[in-house]
Protein backbone atom coordinates (compact mmCIF):
# COMPACT_ATOMS: atom_id res chain seq x y z
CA UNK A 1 0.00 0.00 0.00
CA UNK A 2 1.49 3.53 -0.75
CA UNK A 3 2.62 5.21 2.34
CA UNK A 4 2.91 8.61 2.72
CA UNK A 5 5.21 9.23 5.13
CA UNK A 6 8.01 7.11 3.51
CA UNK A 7 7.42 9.63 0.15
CA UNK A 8 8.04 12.23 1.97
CA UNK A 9 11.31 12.86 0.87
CA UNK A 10 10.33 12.87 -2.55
CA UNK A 11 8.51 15.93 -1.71
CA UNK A 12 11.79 18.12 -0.64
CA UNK A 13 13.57 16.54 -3.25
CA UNK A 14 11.09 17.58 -6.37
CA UNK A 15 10.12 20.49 -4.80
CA UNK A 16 13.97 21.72 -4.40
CA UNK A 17 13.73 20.95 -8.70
CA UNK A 18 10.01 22.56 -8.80
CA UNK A 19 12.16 25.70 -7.43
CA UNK A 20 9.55 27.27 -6.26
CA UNK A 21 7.06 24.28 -5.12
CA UNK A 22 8.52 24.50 -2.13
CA UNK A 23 5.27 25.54 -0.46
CA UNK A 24 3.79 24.49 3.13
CA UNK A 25 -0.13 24.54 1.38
CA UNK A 26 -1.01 20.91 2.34
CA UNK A 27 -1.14 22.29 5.81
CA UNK A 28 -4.32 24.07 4.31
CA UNK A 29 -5.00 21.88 1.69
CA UNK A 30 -6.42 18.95 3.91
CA UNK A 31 -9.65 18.85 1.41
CA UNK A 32 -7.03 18.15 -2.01
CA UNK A 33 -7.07 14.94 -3.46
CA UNK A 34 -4.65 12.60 -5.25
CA UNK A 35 -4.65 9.67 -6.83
CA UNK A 36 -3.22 7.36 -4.41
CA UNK A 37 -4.70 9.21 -1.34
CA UNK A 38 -8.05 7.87 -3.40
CA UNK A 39 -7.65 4.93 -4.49
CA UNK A 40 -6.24 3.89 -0.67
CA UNK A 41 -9.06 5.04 0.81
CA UNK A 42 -11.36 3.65 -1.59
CA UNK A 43 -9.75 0.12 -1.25
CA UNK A 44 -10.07 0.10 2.75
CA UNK A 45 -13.73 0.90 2.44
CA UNK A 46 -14.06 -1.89 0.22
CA UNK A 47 -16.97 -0.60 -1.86
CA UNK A 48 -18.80 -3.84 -3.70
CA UNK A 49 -18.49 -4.48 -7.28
CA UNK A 50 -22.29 -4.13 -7.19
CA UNK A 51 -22.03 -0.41 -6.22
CA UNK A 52 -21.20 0.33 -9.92
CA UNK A 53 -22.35 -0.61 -13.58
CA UNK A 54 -21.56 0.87 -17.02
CA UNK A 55 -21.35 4.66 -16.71
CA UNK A 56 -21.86 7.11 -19.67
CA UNK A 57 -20.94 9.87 -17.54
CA UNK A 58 -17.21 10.69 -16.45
CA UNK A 59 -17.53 14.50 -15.49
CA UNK A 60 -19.69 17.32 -13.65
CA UNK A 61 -20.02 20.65 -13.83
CA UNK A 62 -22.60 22.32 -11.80
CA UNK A 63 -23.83 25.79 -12.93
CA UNK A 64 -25.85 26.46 -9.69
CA UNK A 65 -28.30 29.42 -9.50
CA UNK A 66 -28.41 30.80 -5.47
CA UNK A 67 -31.63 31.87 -4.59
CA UNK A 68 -34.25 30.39 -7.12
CA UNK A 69 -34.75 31.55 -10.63
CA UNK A 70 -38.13 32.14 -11.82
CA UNK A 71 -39.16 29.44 -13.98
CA UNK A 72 -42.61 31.13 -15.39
CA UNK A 73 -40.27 33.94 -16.54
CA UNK A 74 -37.53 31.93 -18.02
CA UNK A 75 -38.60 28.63 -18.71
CA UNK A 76 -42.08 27.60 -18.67
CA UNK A 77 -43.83 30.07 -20.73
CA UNK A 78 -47.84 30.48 -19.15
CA UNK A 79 -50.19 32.49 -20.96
CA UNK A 80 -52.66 32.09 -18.01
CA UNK A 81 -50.23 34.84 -16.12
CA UNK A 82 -50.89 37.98 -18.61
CA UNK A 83 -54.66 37.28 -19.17
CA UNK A 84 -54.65 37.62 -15.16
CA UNK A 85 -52.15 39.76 -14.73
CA UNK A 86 -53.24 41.94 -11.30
CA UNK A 87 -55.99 39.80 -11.29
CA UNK A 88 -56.90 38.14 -7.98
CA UNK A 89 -55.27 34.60 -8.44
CA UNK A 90 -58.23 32.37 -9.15
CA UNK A 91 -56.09 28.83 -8.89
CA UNK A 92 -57.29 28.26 -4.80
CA UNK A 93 -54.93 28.41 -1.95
CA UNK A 94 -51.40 29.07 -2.40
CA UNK A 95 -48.63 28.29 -0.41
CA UNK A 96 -46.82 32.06 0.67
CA UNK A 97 -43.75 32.07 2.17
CA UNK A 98 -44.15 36.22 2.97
CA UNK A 99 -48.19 36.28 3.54
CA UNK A 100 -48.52 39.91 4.62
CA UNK A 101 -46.76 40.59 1.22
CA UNK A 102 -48.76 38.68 -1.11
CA UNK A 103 -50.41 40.48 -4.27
CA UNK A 104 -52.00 39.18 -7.41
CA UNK A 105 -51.18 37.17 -10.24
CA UNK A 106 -47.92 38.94 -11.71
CA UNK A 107 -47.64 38.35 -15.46
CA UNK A 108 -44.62 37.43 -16.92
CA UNK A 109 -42.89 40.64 -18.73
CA UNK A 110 -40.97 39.11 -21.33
CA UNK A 111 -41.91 36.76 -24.51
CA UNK A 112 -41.08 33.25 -25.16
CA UNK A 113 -40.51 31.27 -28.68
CA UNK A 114 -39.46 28.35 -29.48
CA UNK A 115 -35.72 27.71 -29.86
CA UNK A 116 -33.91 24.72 -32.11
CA UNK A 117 -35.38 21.72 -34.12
CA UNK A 118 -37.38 20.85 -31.07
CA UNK A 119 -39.10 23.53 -30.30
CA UNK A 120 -38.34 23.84 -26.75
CA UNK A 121 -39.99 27.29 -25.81
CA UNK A 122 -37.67 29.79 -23.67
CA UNK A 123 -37.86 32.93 -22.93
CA UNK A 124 -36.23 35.77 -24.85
CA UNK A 125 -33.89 36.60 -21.87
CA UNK A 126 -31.67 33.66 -22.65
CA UNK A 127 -30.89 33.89 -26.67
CA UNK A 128 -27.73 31.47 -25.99
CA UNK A 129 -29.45 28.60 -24.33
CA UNK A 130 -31.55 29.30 -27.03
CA UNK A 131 -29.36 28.34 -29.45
CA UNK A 132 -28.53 25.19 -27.45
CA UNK A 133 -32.08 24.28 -27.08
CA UNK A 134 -31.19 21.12 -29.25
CA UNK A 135 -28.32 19.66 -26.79
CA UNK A 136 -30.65 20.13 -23.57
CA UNK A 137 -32.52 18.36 -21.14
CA UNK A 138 -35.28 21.19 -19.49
CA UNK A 139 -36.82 19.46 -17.21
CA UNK A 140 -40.11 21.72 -15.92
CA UNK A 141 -41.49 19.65 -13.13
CA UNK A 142 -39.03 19.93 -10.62
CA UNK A 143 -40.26 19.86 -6.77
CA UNK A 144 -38.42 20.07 -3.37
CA UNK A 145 -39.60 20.18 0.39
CA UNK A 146 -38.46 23.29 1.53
CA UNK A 147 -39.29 26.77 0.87
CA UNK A 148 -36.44 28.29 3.27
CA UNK A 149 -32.90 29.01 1.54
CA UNK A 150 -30.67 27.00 3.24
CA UNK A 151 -32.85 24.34 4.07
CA UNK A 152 -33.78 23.57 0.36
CA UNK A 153 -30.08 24.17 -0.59
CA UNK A 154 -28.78 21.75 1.68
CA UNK A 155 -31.66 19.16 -0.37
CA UNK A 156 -30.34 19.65 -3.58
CA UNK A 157 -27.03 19.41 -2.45
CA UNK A 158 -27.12 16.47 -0.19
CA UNK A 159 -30.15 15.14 -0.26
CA UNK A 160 -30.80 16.03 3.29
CA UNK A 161 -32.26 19.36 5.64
CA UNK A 162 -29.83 19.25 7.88
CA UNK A 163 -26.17 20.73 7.55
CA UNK A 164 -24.58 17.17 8.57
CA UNK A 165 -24.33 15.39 5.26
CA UNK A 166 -21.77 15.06 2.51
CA UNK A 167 -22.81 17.04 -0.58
CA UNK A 168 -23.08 14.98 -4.06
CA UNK A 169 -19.86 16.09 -5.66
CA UNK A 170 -18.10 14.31 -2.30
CA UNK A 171 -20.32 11.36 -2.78
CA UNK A 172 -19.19 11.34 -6.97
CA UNK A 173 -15.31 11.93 -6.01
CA UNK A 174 -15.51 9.44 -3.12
CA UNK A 175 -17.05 6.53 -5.42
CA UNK A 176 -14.66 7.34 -8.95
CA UNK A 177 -11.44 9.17 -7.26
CA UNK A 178 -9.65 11.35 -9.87
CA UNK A 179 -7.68 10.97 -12.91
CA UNK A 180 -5.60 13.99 -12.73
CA UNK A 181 -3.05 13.22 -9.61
CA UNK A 182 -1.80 16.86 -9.72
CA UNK A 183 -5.19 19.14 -9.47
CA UNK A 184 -8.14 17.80 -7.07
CA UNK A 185 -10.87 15.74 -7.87
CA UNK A 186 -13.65 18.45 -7.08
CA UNK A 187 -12.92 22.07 -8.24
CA UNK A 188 -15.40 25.15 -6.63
CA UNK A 189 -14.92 28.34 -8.88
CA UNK A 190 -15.73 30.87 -6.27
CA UNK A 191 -17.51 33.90 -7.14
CA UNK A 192 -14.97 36.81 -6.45
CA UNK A 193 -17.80 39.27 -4.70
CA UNK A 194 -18.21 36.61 -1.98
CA UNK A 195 -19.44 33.50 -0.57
CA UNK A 196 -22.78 31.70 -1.74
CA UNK A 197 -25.52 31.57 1.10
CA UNK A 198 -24.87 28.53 3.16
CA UNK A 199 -21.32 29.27 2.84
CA UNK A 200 -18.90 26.28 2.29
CA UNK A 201 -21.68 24.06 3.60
CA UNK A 202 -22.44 23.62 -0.19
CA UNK A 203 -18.98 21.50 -0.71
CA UNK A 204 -18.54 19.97 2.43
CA UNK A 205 -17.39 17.06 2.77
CA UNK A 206 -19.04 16.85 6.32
CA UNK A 207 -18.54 13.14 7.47
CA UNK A 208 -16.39 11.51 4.54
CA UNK A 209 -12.87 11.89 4.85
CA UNK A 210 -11.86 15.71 4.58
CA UNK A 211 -10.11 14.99 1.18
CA UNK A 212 -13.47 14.85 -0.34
CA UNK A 213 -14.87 17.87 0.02
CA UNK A 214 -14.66 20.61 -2.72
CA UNK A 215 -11.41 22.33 -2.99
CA UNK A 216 -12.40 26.58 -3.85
CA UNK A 217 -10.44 28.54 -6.90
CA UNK A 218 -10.53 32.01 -6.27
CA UNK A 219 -10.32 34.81 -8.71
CA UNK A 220 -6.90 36.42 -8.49
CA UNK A 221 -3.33 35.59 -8.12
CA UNK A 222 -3.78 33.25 -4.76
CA UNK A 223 -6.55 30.68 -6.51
CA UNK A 224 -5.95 28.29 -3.72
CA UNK A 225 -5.29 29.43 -0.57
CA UNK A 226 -1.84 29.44 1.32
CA UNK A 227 -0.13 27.54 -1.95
CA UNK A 228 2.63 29.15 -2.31
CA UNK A 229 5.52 29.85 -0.22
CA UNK A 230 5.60 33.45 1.14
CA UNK A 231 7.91 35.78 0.08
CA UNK A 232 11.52 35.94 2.09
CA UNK A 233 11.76 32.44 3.24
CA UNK A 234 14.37 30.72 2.15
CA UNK A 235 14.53 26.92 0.77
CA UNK A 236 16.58 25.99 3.22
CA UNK A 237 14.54 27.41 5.74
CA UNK A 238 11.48 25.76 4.74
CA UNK A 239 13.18 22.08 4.15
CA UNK A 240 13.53 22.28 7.99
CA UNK A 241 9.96 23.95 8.74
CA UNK A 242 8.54 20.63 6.51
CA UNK A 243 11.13 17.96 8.11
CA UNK A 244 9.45 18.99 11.42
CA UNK A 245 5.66 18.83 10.10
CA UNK A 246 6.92 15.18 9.20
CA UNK A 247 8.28 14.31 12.98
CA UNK A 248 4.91 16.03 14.24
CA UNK A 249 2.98 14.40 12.12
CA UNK A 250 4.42 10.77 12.18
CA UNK A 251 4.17 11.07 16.27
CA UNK A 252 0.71 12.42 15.68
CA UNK A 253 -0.63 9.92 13.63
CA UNK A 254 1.22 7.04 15.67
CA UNK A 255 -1.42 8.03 18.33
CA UNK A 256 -4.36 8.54 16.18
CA UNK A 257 -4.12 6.39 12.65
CA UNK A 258 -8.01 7.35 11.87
CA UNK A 259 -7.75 10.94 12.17
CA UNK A 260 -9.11 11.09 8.31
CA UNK A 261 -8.18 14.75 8.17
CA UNK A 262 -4.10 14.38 9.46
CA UNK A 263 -4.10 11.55 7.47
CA UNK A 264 -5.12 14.07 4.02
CA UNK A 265 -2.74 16.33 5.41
CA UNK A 266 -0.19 14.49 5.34
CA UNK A 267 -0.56 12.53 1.94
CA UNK A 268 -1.70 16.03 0.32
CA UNK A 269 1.98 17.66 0.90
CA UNK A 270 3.03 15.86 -2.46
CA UNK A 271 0.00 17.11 -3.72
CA UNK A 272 0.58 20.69 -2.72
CA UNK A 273 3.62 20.98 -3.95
CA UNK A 274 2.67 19.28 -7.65
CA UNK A 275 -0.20 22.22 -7.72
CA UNK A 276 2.12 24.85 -7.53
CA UNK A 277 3.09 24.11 -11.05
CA UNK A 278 -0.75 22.41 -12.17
CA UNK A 279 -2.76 25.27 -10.98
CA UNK A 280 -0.70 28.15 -13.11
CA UNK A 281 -1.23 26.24 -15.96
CA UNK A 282 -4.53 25.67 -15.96
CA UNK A 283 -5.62 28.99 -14.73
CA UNK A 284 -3.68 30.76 -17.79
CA UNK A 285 -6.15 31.65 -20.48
CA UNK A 286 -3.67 33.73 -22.47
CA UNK A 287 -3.58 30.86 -25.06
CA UNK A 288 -7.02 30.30 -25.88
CA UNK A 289 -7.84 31.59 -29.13
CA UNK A 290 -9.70 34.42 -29.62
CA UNK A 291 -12.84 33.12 -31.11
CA UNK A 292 -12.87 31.53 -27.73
CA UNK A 293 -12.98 34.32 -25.54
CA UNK A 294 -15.68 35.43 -27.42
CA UNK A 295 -17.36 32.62 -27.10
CA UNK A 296 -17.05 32.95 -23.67
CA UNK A 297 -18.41 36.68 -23.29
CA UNK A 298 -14.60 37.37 -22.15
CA UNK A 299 -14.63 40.50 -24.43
CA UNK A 300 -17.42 42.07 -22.94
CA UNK A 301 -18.07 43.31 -18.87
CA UNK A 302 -21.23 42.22 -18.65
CA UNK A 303 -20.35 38.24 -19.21
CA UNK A 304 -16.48 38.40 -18.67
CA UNK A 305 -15.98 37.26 -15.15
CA UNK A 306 -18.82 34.71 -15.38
CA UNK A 307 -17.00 33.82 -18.55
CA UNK A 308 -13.84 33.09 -17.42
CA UNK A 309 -15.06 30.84 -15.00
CA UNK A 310 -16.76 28.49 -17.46
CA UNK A 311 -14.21 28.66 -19.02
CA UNK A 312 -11.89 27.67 -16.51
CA UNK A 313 -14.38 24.77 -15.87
CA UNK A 314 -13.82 23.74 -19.41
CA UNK A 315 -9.95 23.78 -18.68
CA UNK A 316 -10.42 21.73 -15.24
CA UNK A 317 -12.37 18.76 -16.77
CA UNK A 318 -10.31 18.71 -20.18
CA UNK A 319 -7.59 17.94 -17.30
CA UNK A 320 -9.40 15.29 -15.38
CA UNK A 321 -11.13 17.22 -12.71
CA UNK A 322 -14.25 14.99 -12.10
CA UNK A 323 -16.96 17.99 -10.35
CA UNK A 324 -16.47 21.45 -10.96
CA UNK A 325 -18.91 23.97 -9.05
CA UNK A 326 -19.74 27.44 -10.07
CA UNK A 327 -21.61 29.75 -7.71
CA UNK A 328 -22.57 33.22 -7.72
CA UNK A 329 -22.22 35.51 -4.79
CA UNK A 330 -25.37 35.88 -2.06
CA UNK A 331 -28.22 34.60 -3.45
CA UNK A 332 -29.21 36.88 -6.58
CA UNK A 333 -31.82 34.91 -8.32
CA UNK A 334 -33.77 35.77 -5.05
CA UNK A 335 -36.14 38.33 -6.53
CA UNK A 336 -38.80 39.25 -3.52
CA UNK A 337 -38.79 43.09 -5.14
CA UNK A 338 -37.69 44.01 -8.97
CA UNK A 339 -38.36 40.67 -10.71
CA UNK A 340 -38.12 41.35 -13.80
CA UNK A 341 -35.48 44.32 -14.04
CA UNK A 342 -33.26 41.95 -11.88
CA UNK A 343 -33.56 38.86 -13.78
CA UNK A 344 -32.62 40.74 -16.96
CA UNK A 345 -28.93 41.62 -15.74
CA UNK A 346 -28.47 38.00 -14.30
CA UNK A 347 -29.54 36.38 -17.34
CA UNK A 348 -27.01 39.18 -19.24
CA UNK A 349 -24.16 38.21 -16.67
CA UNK A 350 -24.71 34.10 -17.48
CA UNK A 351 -26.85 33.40 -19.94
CA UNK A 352 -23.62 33.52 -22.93
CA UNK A 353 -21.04 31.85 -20.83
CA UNK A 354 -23.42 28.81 -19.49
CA UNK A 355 -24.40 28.24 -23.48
CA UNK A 356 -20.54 28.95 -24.48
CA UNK A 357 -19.62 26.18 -22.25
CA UNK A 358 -22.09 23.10 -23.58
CA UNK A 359 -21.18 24.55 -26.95
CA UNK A 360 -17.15 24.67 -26.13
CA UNK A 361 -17.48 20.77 -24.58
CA UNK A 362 -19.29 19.42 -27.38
CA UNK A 363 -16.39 20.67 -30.22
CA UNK A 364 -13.98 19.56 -27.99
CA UNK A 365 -15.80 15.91 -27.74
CA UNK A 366 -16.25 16.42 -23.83
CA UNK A 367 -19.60 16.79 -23.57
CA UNK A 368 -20.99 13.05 -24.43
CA UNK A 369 -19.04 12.24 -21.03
CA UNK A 370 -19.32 15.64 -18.91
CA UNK A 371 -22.83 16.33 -17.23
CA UNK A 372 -23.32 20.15 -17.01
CA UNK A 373 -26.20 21.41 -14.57
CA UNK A 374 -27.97 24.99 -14.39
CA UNK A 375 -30.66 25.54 -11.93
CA UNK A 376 -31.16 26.82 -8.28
CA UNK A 377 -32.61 24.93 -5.44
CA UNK A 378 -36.49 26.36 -5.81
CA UNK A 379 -39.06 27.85 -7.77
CA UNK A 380 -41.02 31.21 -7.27
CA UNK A 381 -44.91 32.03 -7.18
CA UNK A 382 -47.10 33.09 -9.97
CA UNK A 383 -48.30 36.11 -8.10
CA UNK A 384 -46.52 39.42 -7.08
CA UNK A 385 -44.72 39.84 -3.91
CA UNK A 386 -45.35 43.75 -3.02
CA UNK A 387 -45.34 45.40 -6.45
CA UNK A 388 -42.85 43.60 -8.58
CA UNK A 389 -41.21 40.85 -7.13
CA UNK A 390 -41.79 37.07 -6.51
CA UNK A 391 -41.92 34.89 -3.64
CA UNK A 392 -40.30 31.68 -2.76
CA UNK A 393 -42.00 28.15 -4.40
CA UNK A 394 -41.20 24.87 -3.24
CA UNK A 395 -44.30 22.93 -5.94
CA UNK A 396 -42.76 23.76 -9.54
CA UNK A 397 -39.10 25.07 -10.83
CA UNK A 398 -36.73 23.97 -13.45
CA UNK A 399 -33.35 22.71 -14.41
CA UNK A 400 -31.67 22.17 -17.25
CA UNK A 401 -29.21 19.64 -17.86
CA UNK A 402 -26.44 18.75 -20.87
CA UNK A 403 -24.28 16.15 -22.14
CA UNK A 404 -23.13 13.00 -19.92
CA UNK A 405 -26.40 10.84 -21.42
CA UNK A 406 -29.30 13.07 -20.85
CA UNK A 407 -31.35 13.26 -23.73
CA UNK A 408 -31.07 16.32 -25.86
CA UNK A 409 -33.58 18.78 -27.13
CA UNK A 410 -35.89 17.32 -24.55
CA UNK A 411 -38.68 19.03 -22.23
CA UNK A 412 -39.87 16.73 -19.48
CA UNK A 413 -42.84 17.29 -17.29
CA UNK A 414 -45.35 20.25 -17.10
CA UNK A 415 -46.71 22.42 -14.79
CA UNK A 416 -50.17 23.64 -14.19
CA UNK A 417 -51.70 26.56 -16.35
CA UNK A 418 -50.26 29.05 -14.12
CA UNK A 419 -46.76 27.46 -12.95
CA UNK A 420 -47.68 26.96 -9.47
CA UNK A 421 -47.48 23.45 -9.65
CA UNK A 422 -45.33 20.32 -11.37
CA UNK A 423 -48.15 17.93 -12.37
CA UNK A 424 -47.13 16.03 -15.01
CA UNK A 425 -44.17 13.34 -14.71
CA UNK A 426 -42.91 15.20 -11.12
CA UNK A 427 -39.37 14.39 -10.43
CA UNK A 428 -38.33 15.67 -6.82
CA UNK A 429 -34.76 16.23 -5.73
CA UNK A 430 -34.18 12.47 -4.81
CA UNK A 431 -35.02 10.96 -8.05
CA UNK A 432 -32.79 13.90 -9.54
CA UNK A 433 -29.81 12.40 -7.35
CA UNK A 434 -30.52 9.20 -7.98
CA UNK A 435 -30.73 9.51 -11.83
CA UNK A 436 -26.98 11.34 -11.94
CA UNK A 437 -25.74 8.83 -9.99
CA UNK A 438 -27.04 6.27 -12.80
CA UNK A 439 -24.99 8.40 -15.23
CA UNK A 440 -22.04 8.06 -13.64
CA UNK A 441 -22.55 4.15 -13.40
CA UNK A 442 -23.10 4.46 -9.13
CA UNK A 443 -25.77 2.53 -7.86
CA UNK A 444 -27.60 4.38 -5.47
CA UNK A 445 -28.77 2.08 -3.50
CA UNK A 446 -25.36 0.64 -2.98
CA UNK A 447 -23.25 3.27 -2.30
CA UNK A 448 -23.78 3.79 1.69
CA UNK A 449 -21.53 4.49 4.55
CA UNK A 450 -22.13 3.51 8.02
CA UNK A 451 -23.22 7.15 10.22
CA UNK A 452 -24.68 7.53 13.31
CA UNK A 453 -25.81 3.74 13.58
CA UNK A 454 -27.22 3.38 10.45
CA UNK A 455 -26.07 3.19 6.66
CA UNK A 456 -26.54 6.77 4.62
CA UNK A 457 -26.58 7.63 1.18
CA UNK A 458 -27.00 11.04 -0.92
CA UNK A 459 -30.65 9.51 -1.94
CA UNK A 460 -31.36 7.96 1.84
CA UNK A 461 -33.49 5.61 -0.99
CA UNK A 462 -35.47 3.16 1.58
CA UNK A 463 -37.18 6.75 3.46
CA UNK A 464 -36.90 8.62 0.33
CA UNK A 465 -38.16 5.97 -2.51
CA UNK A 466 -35.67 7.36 -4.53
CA UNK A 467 -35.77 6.35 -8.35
CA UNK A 468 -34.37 7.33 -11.20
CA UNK A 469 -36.43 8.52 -13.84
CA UNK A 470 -35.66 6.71 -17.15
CA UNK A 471 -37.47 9.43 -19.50
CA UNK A 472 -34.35 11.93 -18.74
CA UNK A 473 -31.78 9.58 -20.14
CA UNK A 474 -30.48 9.22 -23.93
């Protein structure tokens, strides 16, 4: 079995050659994983040969949408809302997340058409995922359980309420490891104006061994946190700061061999010092061609930063990332006041990169094996909250999904005549898990850990019923 205490001199000894990989980051770079590190801890858990079958699926990348897009305004075009439009809302009983701010029916401001050979109707905010209307899976009958932020983000994430569990892309990276020894398995590009509600909660790892839990890029010279060596310390220096981390850590782990998180530290010092030359390289877009930056948005303020981070999602999985995480700052899609003027600058800032990227992966031949995601973890109402904006809605929203064996050009589900409601072929955020883990060739039902006395999955499938929905898939 690989040891990584006896590599450890391999470490000084390439990073003295890497010049300046001479860096102390594993110390905060518990979360990164590598190839061994993976496949060790894989072995010892001894996952059955039944936990897998043929996968079409090798990749992620998760476009995720904080605070609940409005799917009658984007997606799931409803006449019903301008014939009404400040009408009392004649549908019965609604659930209201804000009562003392409920209005009537709002109407939906902006007009829809059908996009690509199929048809698929979108609105005219999002002319890109227009033109990708043929490569997409929209599916319109989405439910969850939760009308509170955090609560329903935690769902979609990890299948549970509660901030306790393992989010999916620690689940995927856990199951298939990584193929790229020198970056980590799973990749979160950070937005640069600040953390996502729920904070890190939305990559943690919680539970599973601290290497598995998503490992953040920021936007600027430091992507990864505490990589690189500061300035003024010598090598020679440093070779004796990281020949005591070893004694420490030996001694350390002599008294405590299941500490999961000394163990990562320790076997992610080769790792750390192997990034310091990875991560440059793949966060240099100098040598993408033009036509690509374009393609991207990267020529133009509105789309550029949003832009650069699909693309750098591109870049990761072309590299052998397996999950790759985009979020956006806050919770924007929120829109309780200025629906419609908000979603038009959102749908400005990501509506060219998100359609750049499906378009970039297919020409590349990456998207038959890379599943890319867009979609929040909600819906909203069909009537006004105050004057102009839209409350929270747990009964309808949708996703849409690419590559990695959905079917394309595909609309699945409906909702009723005024969006309220998924009531046509409903798939709720369990089935959702449980059909990309089907992609990826992980049974769901199979792949369980023991916690807290009992065995627990992302789909919890015997409380849950968890299924996966066949119609989705190519």
């Amino acid at each position: 079995m690989w040891n990584p205490i006896s590599n450890y001199d391999q470490l000084t000894r390439r990073a003295f050659l890497g010049g300046s990989a001479t860096g102390i980051g594993g110390l905060a770079l518990a979360q990164l994983l590598q190839k061994q590190a993976l496949a060790t801890t894989v072995n010892e858990e001894g996952l059955p040969n039944e936990t897998f079958f043929p996968a079409k699926a090798k990749n992620m990348i998760c476009l995720f949408q904080h605070g609940g897009p409005s799917q009658m305004d984007l997606f799931d075009y409803k006449p019903a809302l301008n014939k009404w439009h400040g009408k009392p809302y004649p549908g019965g009983d609604l659930e209201v997340h804000f009562d003392k701010q409920k209005g009537n029916v709002l109407g939906a401001p902006y007009q829809f058409a059908p996009q690509g050979e199929c048809g698929m109707e979108l609105s005219e905010l999002l002319p890109h995922t227009g033109g990708i209307a043929d490569e997409i899976t929209l599916i319109r009958s989405m439910k969850t359980e939760s009308v509170d932020h955090e609560a329903a983000l935690r769902l979609i994430h990890s299948g549970k309420f509660l901030a306790n569990m393992p989010v999916m892309g620690s689940w995927v990276v856990y199951a298939l490891g990584t193929e790229n020894e020198n970056l980590p398995a799973y990749v979160v590009l950070s937005d640069p104006g600040g953390l996502p509600v729920d904070g890190e909660r939305n990559w943690s790892s919680e539970w599973l061994p601290a290497v598995f839990q998503g490992t953040p890029f920021r936007s600027g010279p430091a992507a990864v946190s505490n990589l690189n060596t500061p300035e003024g310390i010598p090598f020679a220096a440093r070779s004796k700061q990281l020949d005591l981390l070893k004694q420490l850590n030996e001694r350390h782990l002599q008294q405590d061999p299941f500490n999961t998180e000394l163990t990562a530290r320790i076997q992610n010092f080769e790792t750390a010092a192997r990034m310091q030359l990875a991560v440059p390289e793949v966060l240099d877009i100098s040598k993408e061609t033009k036509e690509t930056h374009e393609l991207y948005g990267l020529n133009n303020p509105a789309t550029a930063e949003y832009g650069k981070r699909c693309l750098l999602a591109r870049r990761l999985i072309e590299r052998g990332v397996r999950f790759v995480q985009l979020f956006l700052s806050g919770q924007p899609w929120d829109t309780h006041s200025k629906n419609a003027e908000t979603l038009k600058g959102l749908c400005a800032r990501t509506d060219q990169p998100s359609a750049a990227l499906v378009t970039d992966l297919k020409r590349r031949g990456l998207l038959d094996e890379t599943i890319v995601m867009w979609g929040g973890e909600f819906g909203r109402l069909p009537i006004s909250q105050g004057a102009d904006g839209r409350d929270h809605n747990r009964h309808a929203f949708s996703l849409w999904f690419a590559g990695g064996g959905f079917k394309s050009g595909y609309v699945h589900g409906a909702t009723d005549e005024f969006g309220y409601s998924a009531v046509d072929n409903i798939v709720n955020v369990h089935d959702l898990h449980a059909t990309l883990f089907s992609l990826f060739g992980i049974n769901h039902h199979r792949l369980t850990l023991p916690h807290e006395g009992r065995q627990a999955s992302l789909t919890d499938a015997e409380v849950t019923h968890a299924k996966i929905v066949p119609e989705l898939l190519a």
